[in-house]
Protein backbone atom coordinates (compact mmCIF):
# COMPACT_ATOMS: atom_id res chain seq x y z
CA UNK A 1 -0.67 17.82 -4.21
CA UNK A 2 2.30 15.70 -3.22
CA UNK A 3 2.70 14.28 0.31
CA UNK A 4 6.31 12.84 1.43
CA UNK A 5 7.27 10.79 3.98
CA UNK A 6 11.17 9.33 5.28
CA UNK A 7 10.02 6.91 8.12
CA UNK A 8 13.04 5.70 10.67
CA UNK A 9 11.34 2.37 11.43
CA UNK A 10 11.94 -1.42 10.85
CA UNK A 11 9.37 -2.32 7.53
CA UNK A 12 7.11 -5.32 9.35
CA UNK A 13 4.37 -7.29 7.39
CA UNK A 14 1.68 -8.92 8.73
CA UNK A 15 -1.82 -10.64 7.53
CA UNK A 16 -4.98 -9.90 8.46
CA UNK A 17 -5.74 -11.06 11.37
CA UNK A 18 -4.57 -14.39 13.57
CA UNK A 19 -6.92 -16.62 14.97
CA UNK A 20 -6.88 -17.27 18.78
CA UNK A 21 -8.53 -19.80 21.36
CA UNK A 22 -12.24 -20.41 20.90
CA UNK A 23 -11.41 -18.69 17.32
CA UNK A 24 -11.62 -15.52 17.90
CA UNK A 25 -9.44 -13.34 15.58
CA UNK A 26 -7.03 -10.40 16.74
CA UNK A 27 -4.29 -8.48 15.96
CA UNK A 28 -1.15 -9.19 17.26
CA UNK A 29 0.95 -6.56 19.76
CA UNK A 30 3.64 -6.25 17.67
CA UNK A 31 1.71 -5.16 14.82
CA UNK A 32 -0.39 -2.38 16.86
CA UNK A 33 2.44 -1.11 18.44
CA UNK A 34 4.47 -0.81 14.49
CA UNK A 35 1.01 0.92 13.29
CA UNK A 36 1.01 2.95 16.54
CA UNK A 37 4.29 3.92 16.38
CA UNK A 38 4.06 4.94 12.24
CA UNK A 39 1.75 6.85 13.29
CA UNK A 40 3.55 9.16 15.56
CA UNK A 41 6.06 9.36 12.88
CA UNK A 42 3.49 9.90 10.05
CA UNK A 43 1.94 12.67 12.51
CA UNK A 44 4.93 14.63 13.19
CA UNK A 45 6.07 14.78 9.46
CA UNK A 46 2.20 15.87 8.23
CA UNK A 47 2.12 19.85 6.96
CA UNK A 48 0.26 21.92 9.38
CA UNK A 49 -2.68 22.56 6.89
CA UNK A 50 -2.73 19.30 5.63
CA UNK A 51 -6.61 18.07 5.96
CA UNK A 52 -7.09 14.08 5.42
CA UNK A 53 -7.73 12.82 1.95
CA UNK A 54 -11.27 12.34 1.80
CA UNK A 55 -13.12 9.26 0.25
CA UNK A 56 -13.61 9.10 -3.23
CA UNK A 57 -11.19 10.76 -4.14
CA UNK A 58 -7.82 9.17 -5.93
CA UNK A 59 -4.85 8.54 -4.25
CA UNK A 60 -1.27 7.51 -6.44
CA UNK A 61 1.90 6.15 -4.64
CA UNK A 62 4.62 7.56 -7.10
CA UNK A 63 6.71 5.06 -4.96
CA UNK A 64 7.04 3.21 -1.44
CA UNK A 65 10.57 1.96 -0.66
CA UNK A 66 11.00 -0.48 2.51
CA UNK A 67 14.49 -0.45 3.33
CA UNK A 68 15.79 -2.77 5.77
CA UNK A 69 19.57 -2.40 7.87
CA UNK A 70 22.48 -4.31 6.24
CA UNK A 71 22.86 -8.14 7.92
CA UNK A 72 25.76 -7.93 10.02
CA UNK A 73 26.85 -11.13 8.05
CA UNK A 74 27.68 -8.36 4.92
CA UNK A 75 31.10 -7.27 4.15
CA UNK A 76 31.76 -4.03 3.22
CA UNK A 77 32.30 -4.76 -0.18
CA UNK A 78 28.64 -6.42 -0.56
CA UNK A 79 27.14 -2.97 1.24
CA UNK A 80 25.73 -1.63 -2.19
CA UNK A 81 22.01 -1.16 -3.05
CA UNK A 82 21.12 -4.78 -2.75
CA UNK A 83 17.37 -5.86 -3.08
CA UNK A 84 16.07 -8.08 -0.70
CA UNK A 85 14.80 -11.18 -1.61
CA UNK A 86 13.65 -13.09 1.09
CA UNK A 87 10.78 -12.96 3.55
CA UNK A 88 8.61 -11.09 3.80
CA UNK A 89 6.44 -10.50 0.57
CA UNK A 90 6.21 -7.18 -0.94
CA UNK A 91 3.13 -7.14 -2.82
CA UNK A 92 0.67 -8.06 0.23
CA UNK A 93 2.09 -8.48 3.93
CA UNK A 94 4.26 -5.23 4.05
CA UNK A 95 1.67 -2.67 2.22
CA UNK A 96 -1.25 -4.27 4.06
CA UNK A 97 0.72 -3.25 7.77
CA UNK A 98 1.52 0.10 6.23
CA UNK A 99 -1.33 1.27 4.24
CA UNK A 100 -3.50 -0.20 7.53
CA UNK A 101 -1.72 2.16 9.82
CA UNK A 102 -2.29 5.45 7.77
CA UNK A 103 -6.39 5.00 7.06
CA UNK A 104 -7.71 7.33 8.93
CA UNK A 105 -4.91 9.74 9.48
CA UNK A 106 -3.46 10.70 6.08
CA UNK A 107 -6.59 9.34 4.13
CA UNK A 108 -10.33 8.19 5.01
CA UNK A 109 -10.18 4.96 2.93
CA UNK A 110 -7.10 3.00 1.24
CA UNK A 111 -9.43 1.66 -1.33
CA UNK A 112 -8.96 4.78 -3.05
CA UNK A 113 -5.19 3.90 -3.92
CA UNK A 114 -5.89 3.13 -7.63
CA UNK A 115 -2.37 3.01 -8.40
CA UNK A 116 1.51 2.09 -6.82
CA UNK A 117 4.17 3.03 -9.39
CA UNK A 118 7.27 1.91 -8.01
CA UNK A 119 7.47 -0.69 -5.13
CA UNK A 120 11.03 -2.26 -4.03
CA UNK A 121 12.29 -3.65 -0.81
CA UNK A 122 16.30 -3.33 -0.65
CA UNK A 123 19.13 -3.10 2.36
CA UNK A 124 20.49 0.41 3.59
CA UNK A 125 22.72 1.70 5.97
CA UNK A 126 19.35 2.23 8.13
CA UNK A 127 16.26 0.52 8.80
CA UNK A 128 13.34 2.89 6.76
CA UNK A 129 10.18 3.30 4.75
CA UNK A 130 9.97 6.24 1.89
CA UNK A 131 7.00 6.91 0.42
CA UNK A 132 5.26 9.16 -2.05
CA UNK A 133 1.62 9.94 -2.30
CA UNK A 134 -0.18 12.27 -4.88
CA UNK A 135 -3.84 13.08 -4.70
């Protein structure tokens, strides 16, 4: 079974955790609200029968695109499918806030993502995150 999702939000990364006073660790506002916020979006797009993925079972991303609003430094002529290469990292900060902020709702576990087939981070008309998961 295929699950699809077109998400109207800004892509944001973000490690772990940060490490207050006295070190105690948290996670920052900005992040919860972005999860929060996914959420709602993830919610509203689910199928009405849809059940969550339970554990053990595996989960493939055919593909996850994180696409980001033109600069308003760009000309018109440079508005083409342009990847973005610069801050922040693909691989690790902006599947970690993602993948984070759909345990639980659309799956039990994100450990059982065993595989990502296409990954890319490039500019659009509109800031958005398209993803594809088969299980």
């Amino acid at each position: 079974m295929k699950l699809n999702f077109e998400l109207n939000i800004r892509p944001l990364a973000h490690q772990s955790f940060k490490i207050g006073r006295g070190g105690i660790k948290y996670k920052p506002k900005k992040v919860k609200d972005y999860q929060a916020y996914l959420q709602r979006l993830v919610t509203e797009q689910l199928p009405k029968q849809f059940s969550i993925i339970t554990a053990g079972s595996e989960i493939k991303v055919n593909y996850i695109e994180y696409i980001y609003a033109y600069p308003k430094s760009f000309s018109k002529k440079k508005r083409v499918k342009t990847f973005k290469t610069t801050k922040p990292d693909l691989q690790d900060n902006l599947n970690k806030a993602f993948f984070d902020a759909l345990e639980g709702l659309v799956y039990e576990q994100d450990q059982n993502i065993v595989e990502i087939n296409a990954m890319s981070k490039f500019y659009g008309e509109t800031d958005k995150v398209r993803v594809e998961f088969e299980y």
